[in-house]
N, C-alpha and C. Protein backbone atom coordinates (compact mmCIF):
# COMPACT_ATOMS: atom_id res chain seq x y z
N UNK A 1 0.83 -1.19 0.00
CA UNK A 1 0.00 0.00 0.00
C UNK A 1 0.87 1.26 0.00
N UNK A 2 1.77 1.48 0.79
CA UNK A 2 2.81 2.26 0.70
C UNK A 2 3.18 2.61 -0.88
N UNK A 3 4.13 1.66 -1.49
CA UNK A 3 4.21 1.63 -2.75
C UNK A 3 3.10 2.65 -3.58
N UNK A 4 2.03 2.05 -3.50
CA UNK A 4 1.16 2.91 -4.18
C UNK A 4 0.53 4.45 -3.50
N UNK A 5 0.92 4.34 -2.62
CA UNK A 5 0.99 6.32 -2.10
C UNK A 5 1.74 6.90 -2.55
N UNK A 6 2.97 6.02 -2.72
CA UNK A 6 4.25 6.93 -3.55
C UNK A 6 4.62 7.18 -4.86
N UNK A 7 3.51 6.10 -5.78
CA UNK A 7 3.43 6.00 -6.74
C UNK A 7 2.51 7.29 -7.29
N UNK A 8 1.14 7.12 -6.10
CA UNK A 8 0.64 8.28 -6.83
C UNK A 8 0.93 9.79 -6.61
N UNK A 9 1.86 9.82 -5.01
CA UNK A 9 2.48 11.09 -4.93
C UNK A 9 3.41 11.19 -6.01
N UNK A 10 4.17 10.71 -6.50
CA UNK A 10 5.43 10.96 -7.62
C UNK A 10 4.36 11.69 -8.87
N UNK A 11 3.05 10.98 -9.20
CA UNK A 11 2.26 11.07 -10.43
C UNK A 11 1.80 12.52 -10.23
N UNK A 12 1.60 12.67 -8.61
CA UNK A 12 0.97 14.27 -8.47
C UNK A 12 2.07 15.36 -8.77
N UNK A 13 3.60 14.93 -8.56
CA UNK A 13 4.86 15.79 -8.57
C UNK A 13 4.83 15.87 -9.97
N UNK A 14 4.65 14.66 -11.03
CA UNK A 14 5.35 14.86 -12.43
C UNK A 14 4.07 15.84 -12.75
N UNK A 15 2.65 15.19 -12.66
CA UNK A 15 1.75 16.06 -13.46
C UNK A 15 1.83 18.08 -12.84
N UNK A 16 2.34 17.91 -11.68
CA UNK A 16 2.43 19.41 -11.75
C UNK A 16 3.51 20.01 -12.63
N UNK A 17 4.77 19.35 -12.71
CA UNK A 17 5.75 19.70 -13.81
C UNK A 17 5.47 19.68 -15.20
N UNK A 18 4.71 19.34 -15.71
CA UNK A 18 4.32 18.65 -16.60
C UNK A 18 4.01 19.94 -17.88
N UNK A 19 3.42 21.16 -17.69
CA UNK A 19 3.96 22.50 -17.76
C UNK A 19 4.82 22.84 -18.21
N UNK A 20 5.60 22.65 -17.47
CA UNK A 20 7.07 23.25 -17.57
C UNK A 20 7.98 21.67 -18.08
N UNK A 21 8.08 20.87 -18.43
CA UNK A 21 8.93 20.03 -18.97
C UNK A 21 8.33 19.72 -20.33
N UNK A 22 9.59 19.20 -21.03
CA UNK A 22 9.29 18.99 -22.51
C UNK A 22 8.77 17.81 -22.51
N UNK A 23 7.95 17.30 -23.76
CA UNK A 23 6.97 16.58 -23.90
C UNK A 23 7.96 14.66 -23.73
N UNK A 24 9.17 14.81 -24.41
CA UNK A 24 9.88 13.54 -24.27
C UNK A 24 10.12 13.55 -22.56
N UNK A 25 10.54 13.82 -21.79
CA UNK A 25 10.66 14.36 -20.35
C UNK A 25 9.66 13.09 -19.78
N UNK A 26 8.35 14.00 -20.17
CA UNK A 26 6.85 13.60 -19.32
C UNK A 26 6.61 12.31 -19.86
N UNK A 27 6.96 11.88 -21.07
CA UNK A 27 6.43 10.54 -21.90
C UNK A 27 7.31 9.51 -20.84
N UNK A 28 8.71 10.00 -20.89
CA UNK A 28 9.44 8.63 -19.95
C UNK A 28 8.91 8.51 -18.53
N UNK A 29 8.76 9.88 -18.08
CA UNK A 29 7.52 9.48 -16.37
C UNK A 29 6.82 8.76 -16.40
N UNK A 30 5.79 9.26 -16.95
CA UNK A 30 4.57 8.27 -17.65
C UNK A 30 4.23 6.79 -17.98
N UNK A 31 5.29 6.79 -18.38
CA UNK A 31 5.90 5.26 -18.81
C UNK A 31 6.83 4.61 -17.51
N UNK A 32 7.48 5.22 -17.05
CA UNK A 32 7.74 4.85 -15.49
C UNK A 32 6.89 4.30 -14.86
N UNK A 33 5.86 5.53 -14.48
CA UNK A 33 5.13 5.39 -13.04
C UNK A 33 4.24 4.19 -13.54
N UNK A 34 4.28 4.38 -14.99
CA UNK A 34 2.37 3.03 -15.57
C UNK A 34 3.67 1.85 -15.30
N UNK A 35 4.40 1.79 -15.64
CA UNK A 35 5.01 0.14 -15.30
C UNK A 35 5.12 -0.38 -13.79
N UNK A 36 5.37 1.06 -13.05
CA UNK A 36 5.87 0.85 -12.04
C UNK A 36 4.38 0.44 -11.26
N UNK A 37 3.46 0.73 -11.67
CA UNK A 37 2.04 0.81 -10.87
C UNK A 37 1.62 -0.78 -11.51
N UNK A 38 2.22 -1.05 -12.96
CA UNK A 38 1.86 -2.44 -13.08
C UNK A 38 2.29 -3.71 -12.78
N UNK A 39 3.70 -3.81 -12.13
CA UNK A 39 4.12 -4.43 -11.39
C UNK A 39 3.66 -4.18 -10.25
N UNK A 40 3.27 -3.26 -9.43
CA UNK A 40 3.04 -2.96 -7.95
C UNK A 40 1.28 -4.04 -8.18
N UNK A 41 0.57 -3.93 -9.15
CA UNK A 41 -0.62 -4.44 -9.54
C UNK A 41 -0.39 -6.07 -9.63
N UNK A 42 0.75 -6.42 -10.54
CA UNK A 42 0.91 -8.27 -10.56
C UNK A 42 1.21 -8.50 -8.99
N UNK A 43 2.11 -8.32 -8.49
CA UNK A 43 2.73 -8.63 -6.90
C UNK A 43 1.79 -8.31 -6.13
N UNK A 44 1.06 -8.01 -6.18
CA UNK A 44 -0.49 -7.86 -5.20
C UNK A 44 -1.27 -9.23 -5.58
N UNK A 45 -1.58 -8.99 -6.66
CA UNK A 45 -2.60 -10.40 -7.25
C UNK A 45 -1.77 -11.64 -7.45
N UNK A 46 -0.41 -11.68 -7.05
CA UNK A 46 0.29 -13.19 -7.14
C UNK A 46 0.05 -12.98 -5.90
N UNK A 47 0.52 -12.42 -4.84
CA UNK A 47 0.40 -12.80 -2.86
C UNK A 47 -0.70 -12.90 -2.65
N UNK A 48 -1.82 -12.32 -3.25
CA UNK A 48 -3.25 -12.39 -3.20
C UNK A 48 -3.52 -14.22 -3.71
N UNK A 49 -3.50 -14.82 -4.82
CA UNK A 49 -3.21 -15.41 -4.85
C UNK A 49 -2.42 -16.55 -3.83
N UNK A 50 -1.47 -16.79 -4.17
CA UNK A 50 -0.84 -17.56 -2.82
C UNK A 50 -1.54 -17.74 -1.80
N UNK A 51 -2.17 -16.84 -1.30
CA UNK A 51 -2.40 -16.51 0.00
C UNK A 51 -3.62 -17.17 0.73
N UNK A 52 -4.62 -16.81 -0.72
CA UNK A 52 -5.78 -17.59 -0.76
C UNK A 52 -5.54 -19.12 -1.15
N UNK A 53 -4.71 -19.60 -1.91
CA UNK A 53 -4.60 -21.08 -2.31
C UNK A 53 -3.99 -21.84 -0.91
N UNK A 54 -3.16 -21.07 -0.26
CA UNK A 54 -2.45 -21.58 0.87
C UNK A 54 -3.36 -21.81 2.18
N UNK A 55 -4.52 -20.64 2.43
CA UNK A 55 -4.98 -20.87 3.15
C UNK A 55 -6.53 -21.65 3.52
């Protein structure tokens, strides 16, 4: 859960820059934070997983 507070605080930091930085800049954030939020998304639903099969 953490993870994803920081994920979406970072998303609130880039989109305020977002203004003021050039458009290649914001595309690699973007592409950051969505991977980074989609792994944070599999590793939830594999322990989710597990968790339920185990117990």
């Amino acid at each position: 859960m953490l993870f994803l507070v920081a994920a979406l605080l970072l998303l609130g930091v880039v989109m305020g820059t977002v203004a003021h930085a050039p458009l290649p800049v914001t595309l690699v954030a973007a592409a950051v934070i969505g991977i980074w939020l989609i792994v944070f998304a599999l590793r939830e639903r594999g322990a989710r997983r597990r968790h339920t099969t185990a117990g």
